[in-house]
Protein backbone atom coordinates (compact mmCIF):
# COMPACT_ATOMS: atom_id res chain seq x y z
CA UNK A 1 -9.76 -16.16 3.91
CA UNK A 2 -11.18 -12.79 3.27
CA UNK A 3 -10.98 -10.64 -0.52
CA UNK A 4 -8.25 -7.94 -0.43
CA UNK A 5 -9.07 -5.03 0.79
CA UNK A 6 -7.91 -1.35 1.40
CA UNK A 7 -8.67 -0.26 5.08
CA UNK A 8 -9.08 3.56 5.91
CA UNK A 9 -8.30 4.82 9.17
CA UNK A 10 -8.81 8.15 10.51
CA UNK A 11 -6.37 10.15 13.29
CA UNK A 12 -6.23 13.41 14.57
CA UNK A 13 -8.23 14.71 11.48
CA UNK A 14 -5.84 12.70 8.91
CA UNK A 15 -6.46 9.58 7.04
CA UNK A 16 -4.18 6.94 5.76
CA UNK A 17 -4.73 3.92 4.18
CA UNK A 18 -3.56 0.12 4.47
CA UNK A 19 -3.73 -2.65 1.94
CA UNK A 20 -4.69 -5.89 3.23
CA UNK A 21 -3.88 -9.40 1.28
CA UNK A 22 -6.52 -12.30 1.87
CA UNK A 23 -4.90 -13.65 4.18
CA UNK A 24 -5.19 -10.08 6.59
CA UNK A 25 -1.94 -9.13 6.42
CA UNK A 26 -0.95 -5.77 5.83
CA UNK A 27 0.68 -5.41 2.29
CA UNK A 28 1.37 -1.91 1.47
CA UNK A 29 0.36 1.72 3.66
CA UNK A 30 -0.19 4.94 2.53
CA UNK A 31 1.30 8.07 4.14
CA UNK A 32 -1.44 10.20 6.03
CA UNK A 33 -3.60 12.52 3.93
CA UNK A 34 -5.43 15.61 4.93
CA UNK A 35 -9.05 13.91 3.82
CA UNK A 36 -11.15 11.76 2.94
CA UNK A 37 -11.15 12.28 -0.49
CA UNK A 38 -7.52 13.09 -0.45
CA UNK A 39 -6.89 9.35 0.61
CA UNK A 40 -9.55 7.56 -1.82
CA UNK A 41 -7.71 9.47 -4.45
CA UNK A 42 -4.62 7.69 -3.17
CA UNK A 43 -6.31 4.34 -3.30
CA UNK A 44 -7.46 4.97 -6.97
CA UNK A 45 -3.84 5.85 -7.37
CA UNK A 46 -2.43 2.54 -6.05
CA UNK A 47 -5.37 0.41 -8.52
CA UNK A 48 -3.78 1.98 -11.65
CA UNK A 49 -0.38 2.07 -10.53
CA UNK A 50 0.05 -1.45 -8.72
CA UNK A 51 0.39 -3.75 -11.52
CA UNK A 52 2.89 -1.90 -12.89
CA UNK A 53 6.54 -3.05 -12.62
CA UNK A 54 7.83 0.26 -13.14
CA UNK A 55 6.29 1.71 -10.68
CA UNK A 56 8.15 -0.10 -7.80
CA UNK A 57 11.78 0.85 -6.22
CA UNK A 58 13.19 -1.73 -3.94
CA UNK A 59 15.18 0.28 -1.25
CA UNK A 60 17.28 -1.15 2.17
CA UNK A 61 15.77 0.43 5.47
CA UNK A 62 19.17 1.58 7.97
CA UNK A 63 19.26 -1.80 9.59
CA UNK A 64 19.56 -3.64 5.88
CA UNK A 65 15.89 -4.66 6.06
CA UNK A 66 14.67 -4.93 2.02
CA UNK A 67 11.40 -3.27 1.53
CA UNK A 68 10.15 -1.19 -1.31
CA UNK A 69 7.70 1.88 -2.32
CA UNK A 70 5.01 2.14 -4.96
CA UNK A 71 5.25 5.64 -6.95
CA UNK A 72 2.42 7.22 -8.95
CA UNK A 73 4.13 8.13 -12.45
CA UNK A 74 5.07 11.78 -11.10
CA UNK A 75 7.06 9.85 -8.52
CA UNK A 76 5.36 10.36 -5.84
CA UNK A 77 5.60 7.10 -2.93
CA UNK A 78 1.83 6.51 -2.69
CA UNK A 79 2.27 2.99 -0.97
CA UNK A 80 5.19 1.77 1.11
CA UNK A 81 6.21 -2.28 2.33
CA UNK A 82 6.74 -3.74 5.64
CA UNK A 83 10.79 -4.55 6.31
CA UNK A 84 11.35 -7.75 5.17
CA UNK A 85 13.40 -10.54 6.34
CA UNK A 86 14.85 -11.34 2.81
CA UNK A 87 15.03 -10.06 -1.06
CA UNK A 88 12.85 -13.24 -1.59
CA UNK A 89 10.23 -12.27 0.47
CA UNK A 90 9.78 -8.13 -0.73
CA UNK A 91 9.57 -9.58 -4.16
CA UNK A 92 6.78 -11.69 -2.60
CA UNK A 93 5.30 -8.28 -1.16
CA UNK A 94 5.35 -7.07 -4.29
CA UNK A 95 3.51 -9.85 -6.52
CA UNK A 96 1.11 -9.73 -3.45
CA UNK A 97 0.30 -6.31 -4.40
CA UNK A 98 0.15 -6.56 -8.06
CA UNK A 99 -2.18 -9.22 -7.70
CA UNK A 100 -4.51 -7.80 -4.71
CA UNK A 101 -4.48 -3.88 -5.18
CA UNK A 102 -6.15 -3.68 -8.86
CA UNK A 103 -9.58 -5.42 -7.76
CA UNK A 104 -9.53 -4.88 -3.83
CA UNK A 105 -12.51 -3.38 -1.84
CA UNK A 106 -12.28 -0.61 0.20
CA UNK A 107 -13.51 -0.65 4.35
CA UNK A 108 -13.53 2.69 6.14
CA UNK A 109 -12.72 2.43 10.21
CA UNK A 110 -13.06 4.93 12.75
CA UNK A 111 -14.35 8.37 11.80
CA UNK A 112 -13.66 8.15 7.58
C-alpha cells in the first residue's frame, strides 16, 4: 500500500491531474489545464473542496453508469469519477476521496 497521491501528467503542452487512493487506483481526474501552475491550482482546489459534501453532484453517464463530479464553490467540475457499477460503489468513490484528497502528496510524470 502506497499514501494517496495526486499524479500530474503532461500532453501536448497540457496538464491534467489524477487522484490516486492507497491502494493505486485512480479516484478522481481533473480536466486538462493549460500549465503547470494552472493544474497545481486545481489540486489545491480539490484539498479544500474534497471533504465537503456539498461540493459533490452524483450524475448517470448515457449508458446509466453512476458517477459523480467535484465542484469548486463557483461550480466549476474540478474532479470527475470513474463509471461505476452501482450507487453503492460511487458513494464509495466518494468517501475515498474525502478521506484521501485533503492530505495526499503530489508526483509529477512526464514533462510537468
Amino acid at each position: 500500500m502506497q499514501n494517496p497521491k495526486f499524479v500530474i501528467k503532461s500532453r501536448d503542452d497540457q496538464f491534467h491531474f489524477h487522484l490516486l487512493a492507497s491502494n493505486g487506483e485512480i479516484i478522481l481526474v481533473s480536466q486538462m489545464y493549460a500549465s503547470l501552475g494552472a493544474a497545481e491550482n486545481g489540486i489545491a482546489s480539490v484539498k479544500v473542496n474534497a471533504p465537503i459534501e456539498e461540493r459533490y453532484e452524483r450524475r448517470r453517464s448515457r449508458q446509466e453508469e453512476p458517477y459523480f463530479v467535484l465542484k469548486a464553490p463557483n461550480g466549476e467540475i474540478i474532479g470527475t469519477s470513474e463509471m461505476y457499477a452501482s450507487g453503492a460503489a460511487m458513494e464509495n468513490g466518494m468517501a475515498a476521496v474525502q478521506r484521501a484528497a485533503p492530505g495526499a502528496g503530489v508526483e509529477r510524470w512526464g514533462r510537468a
